[in-house]
PDB file of N, CA and C in Angstrom:
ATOM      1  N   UNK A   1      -1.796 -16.088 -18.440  1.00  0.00           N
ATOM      2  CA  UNK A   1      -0.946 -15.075 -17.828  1.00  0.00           C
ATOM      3  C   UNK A   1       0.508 -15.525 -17.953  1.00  0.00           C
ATOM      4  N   UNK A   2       1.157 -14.548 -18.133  1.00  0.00           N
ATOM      5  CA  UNK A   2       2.719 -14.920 -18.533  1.00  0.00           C
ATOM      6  C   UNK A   2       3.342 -14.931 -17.266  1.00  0.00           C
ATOM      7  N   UNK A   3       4.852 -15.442 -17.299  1.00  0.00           N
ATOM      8  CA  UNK A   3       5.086 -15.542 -16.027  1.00  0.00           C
ATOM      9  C   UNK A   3       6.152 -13.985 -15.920  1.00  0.00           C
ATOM     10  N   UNK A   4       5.659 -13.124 -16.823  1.00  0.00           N
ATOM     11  CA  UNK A   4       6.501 -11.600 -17.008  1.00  0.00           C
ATOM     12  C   UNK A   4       5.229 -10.774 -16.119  1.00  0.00           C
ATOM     13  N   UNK A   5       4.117 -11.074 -16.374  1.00  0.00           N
ATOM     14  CA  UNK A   5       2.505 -10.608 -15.807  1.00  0.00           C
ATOM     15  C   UNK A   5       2.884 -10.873 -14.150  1.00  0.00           C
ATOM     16  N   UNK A   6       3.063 -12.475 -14.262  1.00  0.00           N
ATOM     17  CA  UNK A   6       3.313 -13.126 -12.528  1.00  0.00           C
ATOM     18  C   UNK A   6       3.899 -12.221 -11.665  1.00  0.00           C
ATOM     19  N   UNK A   7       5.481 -12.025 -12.334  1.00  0.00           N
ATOM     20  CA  UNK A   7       6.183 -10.759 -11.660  1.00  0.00           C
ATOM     21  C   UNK A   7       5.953  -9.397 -11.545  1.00  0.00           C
ATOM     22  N   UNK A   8       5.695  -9.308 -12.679  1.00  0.00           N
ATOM     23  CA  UNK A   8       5.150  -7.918 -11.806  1.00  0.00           C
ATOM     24  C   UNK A   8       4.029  -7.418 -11.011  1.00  0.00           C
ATOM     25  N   UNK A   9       2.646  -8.675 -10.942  1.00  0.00           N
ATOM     26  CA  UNK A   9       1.818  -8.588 -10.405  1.00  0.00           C
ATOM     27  C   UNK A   9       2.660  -8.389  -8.614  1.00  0.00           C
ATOM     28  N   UNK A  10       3.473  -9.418  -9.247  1.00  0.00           N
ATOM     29  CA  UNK A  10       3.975  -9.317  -7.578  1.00  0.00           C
ATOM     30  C   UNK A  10       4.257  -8.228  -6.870  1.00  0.00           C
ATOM     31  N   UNK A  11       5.549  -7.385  -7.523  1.00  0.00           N
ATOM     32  CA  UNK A  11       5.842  -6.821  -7.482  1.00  0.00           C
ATOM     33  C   UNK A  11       4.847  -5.320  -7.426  1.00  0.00           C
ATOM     34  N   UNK A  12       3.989  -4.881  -7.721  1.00  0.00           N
ATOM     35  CA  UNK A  12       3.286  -4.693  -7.822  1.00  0.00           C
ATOM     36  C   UNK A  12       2.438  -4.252  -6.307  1.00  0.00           C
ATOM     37  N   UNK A  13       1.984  -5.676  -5.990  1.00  0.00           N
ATOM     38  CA  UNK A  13       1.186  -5.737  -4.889  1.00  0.00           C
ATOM     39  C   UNK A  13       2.316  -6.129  -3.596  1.00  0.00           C
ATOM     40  N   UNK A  14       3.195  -5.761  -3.922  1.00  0.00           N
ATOM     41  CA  UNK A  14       4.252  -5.499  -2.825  1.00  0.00           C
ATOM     42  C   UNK A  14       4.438  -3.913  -2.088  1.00  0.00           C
ATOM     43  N   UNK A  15       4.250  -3.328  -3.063  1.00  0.00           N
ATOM     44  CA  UNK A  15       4.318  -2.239  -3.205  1.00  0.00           C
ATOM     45  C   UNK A  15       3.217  -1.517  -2.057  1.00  0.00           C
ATOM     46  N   UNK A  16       3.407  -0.500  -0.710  1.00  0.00           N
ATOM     47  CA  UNK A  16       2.467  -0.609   0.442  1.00  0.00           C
ATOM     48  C   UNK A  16       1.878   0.434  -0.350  1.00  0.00           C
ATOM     49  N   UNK A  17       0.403   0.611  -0.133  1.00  0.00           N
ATOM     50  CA  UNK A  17      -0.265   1.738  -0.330  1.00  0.00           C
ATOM     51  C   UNK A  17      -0.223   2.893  -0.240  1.00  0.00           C
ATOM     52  N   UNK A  18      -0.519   3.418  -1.067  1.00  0.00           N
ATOM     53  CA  UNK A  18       0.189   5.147  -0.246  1.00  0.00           C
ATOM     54  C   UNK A  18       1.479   5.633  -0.925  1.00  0.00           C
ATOM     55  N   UNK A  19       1.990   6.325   0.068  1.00  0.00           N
ATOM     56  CA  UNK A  19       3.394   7.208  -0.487  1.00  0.00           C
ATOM     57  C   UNK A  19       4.244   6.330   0.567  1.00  0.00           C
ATOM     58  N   UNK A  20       5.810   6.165  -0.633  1.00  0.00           N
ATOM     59  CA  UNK A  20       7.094   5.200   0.015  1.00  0.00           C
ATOM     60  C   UNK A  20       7.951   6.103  -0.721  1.00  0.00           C
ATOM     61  N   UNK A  21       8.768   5.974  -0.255  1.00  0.00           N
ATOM     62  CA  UNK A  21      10.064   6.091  -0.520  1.00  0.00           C
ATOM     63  C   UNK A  21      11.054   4.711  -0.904  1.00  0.00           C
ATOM     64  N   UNK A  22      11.500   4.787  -2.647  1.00  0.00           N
ATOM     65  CA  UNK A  22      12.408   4.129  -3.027  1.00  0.00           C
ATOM     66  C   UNK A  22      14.058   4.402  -3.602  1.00  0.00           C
ATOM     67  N   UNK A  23      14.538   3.402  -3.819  1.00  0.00           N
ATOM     68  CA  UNK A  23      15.679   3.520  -4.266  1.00  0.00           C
ATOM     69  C   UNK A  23      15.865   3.158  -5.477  1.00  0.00           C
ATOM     70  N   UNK A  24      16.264   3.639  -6.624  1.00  0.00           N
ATOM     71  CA  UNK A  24      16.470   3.081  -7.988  1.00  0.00           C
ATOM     72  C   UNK A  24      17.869   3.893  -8.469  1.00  0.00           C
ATOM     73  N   UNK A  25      18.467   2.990  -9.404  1.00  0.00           N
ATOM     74  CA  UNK A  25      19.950   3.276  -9.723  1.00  0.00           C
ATOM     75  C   UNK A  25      20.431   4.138  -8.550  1.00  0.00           C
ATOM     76  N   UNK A  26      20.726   4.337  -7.543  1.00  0.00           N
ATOM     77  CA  UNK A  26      21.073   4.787  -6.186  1.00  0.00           C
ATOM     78  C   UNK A  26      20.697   6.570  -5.930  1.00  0.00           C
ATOM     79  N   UNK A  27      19.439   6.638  -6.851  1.00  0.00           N
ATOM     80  CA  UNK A  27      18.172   8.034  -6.741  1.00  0.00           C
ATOM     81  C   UNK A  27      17.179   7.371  -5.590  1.00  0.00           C
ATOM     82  N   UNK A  28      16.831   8.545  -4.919  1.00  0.00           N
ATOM     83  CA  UNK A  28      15.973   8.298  -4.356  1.00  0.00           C
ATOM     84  C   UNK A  28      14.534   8.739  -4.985  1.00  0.00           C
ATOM     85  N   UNK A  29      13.249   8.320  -4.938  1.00  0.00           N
ATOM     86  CA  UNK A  29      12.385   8.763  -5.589  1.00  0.00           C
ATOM     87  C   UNK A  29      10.948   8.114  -4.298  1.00  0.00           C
ATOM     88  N   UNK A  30      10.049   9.266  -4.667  1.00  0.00           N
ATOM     89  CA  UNK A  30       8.485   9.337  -3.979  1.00  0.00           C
ATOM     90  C   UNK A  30       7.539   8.698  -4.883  1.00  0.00           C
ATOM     91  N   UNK A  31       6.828   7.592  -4.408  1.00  0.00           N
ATOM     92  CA  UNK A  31       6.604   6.829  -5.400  1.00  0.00           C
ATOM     93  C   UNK A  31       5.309   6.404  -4.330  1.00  0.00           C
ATOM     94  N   UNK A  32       4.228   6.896  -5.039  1.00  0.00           N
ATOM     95  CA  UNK A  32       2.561   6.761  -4.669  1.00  0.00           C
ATOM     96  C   UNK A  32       1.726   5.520  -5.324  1.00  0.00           C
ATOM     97  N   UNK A  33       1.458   4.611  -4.674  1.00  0.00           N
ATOM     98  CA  UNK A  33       0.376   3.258  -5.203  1.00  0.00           C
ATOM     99  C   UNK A  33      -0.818   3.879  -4.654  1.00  0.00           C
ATOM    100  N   UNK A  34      -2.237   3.311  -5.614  1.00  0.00           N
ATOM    101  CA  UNK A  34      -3.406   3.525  -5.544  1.00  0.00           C
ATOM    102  C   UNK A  34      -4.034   2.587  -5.730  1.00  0.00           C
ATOM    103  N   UNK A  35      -5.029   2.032  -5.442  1.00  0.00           N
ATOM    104  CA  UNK A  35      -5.586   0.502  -5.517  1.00  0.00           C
ATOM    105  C   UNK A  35      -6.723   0.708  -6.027  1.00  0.00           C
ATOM    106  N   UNK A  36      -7.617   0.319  -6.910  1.00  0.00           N
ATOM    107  CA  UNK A  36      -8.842   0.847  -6.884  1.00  0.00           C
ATOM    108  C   UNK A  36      -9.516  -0.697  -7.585  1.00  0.00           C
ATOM    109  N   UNK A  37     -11.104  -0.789  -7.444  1.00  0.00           N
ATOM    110  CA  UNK A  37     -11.233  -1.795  -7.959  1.00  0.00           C
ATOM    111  C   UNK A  37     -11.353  -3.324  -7.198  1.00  0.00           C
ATOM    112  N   UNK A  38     -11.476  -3.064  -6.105  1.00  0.00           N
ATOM    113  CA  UNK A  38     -10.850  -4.579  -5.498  1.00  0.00           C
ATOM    114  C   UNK A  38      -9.926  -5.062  -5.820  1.00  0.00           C
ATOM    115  N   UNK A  39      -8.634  -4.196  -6.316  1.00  0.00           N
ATOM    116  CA  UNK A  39      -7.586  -4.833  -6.516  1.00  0.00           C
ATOM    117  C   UNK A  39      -7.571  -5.150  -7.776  1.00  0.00           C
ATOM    118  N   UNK A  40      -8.071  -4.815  -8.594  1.00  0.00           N
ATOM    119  CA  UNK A  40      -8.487  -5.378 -10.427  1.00  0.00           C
ATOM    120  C   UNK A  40      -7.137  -4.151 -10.648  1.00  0.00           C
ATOM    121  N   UNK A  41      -7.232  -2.701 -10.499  1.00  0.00           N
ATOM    122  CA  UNK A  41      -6.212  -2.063 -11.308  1.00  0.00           C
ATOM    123  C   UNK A  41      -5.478  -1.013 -10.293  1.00  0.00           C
ATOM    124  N   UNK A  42      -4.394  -0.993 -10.289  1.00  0.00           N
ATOM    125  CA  UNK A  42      -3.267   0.499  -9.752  1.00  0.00           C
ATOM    126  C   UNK A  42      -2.810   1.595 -10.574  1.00  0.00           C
ATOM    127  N   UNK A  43      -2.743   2.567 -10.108  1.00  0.00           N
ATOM    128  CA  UNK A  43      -1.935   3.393 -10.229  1.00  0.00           C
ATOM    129  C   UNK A  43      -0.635   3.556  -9.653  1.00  0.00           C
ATOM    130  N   UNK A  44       0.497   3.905 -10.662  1.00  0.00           N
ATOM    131  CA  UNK A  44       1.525   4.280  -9.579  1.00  0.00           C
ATOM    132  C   UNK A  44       2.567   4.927 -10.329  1.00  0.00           C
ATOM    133  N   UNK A  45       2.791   6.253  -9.220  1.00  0.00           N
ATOM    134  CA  UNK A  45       3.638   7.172  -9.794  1.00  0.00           C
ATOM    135  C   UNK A  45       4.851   7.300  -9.266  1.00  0.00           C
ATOM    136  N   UNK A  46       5.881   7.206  -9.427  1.00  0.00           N
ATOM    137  CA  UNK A  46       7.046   8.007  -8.875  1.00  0.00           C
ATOM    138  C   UNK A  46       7.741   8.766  -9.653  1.00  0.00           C
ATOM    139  N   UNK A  47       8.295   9.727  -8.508  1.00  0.00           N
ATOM    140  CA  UNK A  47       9.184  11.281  -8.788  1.00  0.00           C
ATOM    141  C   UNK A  47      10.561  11.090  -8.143  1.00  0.00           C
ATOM    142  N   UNK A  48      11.499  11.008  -9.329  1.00  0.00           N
ATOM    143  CA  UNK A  48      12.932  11.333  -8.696  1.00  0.00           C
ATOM    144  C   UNK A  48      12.921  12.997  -7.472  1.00  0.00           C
ATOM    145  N   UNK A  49      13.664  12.203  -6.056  1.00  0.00           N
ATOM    146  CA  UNK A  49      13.497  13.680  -5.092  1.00  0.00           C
ATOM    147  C   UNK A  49      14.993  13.976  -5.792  1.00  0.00           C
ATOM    148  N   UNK A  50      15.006  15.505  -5.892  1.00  0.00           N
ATOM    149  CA  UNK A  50      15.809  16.068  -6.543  1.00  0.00           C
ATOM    150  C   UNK A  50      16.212  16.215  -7.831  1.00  0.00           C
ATOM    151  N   UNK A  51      15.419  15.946  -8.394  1.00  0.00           N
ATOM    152  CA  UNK A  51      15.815  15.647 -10.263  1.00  0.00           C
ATOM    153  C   UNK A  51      14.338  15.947 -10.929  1.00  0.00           C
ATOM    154  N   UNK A  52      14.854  15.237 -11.863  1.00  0.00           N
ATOM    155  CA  UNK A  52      13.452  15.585 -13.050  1.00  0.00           C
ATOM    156  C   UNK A  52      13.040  14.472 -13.613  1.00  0.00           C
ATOM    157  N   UNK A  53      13.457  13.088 -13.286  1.00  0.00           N
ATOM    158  CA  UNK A  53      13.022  11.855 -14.109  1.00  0.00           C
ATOM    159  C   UNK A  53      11.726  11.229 -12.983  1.00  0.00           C
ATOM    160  N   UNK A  54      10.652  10.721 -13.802  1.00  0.00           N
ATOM    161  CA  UNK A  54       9.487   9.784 -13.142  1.00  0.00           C
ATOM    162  C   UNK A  54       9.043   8.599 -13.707  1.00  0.00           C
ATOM    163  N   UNK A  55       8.594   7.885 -13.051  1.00  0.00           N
ATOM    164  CA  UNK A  55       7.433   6.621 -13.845  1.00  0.00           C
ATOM    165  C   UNK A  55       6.099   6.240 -13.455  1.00  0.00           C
ATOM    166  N   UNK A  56       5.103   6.548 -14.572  1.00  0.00           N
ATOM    167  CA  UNK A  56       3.823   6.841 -14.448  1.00  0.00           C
ATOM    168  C   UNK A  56       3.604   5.678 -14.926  1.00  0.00           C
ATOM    169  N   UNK A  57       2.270   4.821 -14.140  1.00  0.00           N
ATOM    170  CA  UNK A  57       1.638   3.529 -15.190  1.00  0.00           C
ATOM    171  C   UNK A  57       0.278   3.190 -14.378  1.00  0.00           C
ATOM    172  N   UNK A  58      -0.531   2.541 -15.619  1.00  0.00           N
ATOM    173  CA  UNK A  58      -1.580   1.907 -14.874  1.00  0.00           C
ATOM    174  C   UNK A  58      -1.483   0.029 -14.983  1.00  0.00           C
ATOM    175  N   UNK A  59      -1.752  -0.340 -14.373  1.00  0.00           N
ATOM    176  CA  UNK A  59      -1.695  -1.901 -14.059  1.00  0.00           C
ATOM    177  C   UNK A  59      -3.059  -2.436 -14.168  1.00  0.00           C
ATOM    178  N   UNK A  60      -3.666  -3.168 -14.759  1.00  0.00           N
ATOM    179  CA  UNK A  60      -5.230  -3.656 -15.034  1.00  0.00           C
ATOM    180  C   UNK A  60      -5.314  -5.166 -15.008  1.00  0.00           C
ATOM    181  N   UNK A  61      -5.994  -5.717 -14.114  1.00  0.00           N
ATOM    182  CA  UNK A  61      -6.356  -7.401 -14.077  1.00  0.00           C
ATOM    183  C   UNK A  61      -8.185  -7.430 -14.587  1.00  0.00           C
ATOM    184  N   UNK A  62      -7.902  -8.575 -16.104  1.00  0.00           N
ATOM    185  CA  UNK A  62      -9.297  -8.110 -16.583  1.00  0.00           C
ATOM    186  C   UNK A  62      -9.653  -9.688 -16.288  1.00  0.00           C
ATOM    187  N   UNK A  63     -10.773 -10.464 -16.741  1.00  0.00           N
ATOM    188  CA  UNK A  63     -10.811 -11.657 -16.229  1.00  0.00           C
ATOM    189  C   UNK A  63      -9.750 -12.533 -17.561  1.00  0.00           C
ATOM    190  N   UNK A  64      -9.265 -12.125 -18.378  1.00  0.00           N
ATOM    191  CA  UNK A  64      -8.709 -13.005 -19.557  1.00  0.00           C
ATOM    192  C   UNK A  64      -7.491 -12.115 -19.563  1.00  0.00           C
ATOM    193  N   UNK A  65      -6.809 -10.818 -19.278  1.00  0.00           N
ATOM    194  CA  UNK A  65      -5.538 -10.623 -19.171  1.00  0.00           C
ATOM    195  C   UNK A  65      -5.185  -9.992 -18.057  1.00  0.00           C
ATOM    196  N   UNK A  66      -3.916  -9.712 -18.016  1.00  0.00           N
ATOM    197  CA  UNK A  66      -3.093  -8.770 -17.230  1.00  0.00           C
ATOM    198  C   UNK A  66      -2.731  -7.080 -17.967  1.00  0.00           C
ATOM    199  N   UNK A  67      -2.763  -6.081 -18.050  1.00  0.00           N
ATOM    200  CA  UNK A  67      -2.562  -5.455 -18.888  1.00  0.00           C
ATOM    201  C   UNK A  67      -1.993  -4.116 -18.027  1.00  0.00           C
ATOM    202  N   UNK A  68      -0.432  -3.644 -18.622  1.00  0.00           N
ATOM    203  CA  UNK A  68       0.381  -2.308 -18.081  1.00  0.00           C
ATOM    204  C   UNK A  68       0.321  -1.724 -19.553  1.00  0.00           C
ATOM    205  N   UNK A  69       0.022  -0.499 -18.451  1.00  0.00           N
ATOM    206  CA  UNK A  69      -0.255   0.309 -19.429  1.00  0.00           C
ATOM    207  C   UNK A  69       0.609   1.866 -18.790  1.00  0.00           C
ATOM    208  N   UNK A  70       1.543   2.311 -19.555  1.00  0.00           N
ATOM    209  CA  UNK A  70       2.830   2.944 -19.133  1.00  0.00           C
ATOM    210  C   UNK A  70       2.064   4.195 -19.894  1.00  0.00           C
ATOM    211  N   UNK A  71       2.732   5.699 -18.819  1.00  0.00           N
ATOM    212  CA  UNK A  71       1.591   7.181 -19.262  1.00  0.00           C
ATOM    213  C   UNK A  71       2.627   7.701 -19.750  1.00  0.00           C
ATOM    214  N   UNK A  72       2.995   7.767 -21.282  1.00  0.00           N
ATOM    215  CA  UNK A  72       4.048   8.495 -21.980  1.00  0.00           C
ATOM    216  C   UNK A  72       5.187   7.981 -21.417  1.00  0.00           C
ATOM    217  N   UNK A  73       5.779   7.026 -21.926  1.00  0.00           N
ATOM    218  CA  UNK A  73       6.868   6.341 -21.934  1.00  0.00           C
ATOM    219  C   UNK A  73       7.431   4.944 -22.140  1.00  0.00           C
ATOM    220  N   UNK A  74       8.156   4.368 -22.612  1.00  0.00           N
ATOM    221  CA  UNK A  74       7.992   2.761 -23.076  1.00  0.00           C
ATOM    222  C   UNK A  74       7.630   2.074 -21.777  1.00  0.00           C
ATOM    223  N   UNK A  75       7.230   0.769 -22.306  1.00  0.00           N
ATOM    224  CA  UNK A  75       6.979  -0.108 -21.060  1.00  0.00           C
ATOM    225  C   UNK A  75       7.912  -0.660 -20.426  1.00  0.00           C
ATOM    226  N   UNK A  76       9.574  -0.943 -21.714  1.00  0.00           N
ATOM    227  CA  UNK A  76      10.159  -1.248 -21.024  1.00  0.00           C
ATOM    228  C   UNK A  76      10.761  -0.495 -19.594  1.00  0.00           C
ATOM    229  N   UNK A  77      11.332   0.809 -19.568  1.00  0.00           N
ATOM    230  CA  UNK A  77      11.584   1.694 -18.656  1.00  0.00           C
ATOM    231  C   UNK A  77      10.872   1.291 -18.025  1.00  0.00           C
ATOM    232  N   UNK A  78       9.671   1.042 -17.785  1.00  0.00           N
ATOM    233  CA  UNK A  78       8.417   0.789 -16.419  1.00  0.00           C
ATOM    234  C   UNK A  78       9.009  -0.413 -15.606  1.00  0.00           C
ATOM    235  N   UNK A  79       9.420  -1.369 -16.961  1.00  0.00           N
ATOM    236  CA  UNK A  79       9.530  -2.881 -16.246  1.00  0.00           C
ATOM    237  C   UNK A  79      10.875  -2.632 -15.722  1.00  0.00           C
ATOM    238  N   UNK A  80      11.417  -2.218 -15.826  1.00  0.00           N
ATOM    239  CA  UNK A  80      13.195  -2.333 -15.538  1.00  0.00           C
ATOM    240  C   UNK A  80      12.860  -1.504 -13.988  1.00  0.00           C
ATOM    241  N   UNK A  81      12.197  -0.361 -13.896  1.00  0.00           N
ATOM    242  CA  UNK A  81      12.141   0.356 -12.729  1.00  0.00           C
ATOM    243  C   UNK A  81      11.561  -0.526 -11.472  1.00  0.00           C
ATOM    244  N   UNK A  82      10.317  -1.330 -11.750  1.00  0.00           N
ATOM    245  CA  UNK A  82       9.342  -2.241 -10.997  1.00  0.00           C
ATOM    246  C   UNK A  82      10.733  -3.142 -10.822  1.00  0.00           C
ATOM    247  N   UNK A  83      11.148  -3.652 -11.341  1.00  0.00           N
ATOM    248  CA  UNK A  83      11.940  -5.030 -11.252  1.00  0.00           C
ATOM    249  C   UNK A  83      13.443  -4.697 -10.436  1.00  0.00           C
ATOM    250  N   UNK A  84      13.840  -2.940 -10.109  1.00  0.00           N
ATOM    251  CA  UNK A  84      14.946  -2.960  -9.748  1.00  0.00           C
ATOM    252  C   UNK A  84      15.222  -2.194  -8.360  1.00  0.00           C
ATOM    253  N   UNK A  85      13.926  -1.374  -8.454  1.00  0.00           N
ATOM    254  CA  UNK A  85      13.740  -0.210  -7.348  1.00  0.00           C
ATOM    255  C   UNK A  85      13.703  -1.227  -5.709  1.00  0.00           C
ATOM    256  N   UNK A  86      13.723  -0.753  -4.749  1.00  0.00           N
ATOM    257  CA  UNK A  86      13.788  -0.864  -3.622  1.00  0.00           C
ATOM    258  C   UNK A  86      13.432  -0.453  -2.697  1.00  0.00           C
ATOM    259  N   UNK A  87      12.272  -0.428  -1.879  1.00  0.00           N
ATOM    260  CA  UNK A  87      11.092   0.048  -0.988  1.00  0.00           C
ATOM    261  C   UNK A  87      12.110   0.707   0.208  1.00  0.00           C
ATOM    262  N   UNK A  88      12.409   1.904   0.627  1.00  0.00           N
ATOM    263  CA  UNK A  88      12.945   2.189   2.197  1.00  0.00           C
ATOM    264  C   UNK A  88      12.203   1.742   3.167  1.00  0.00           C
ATOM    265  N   UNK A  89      12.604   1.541   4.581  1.00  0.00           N
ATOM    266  CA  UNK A  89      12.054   1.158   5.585  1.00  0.00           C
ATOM    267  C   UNK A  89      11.260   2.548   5.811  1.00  0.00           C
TER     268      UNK A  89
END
């Protein structure tokens, strides 16, 4: 596992279940985690509130990798969003 996997696992499982509200480039966006699996894979979507931009991905822990898997769109955009966004209270 890379230590690019490490982080975002983290990040990741930081993330509370359910529907949150975040902050990215100073948008606010609705952003839904799903756990399924014992924790092996997520879903997670967010929707800019007021706009038209989102980020869709699935996240998969297999016993030999880590694997993101981004729904129509590069991975980087995924990683930059995970790595910058900001959970509201």
């Amino acid at each position: 596992m890379s230590s690019e996997d490490t982080v975002l696992l983290e990040i990741i499982c930081a993330i509370p279940e359910g529907y949150s509200t975040v902050v990215y480039k100073d948008k606010r966006y609705g952003l839904t985690k799903t756990t399924f699996n014992n924790a092996r894979s997520f879903k997670i979507y967010a929707e800019r509130l007021q706009g038209n931009d989102f980020i869709s991905l699935n996240y998969y822990i297999t016993s030999t990798s880590q694997l993101l898997k981004p729904c129509e769109m590069p991975a980087q955009k995924v990683i930059y969003f995970l790595k910058n966004m900001k959970i509201q209270d």
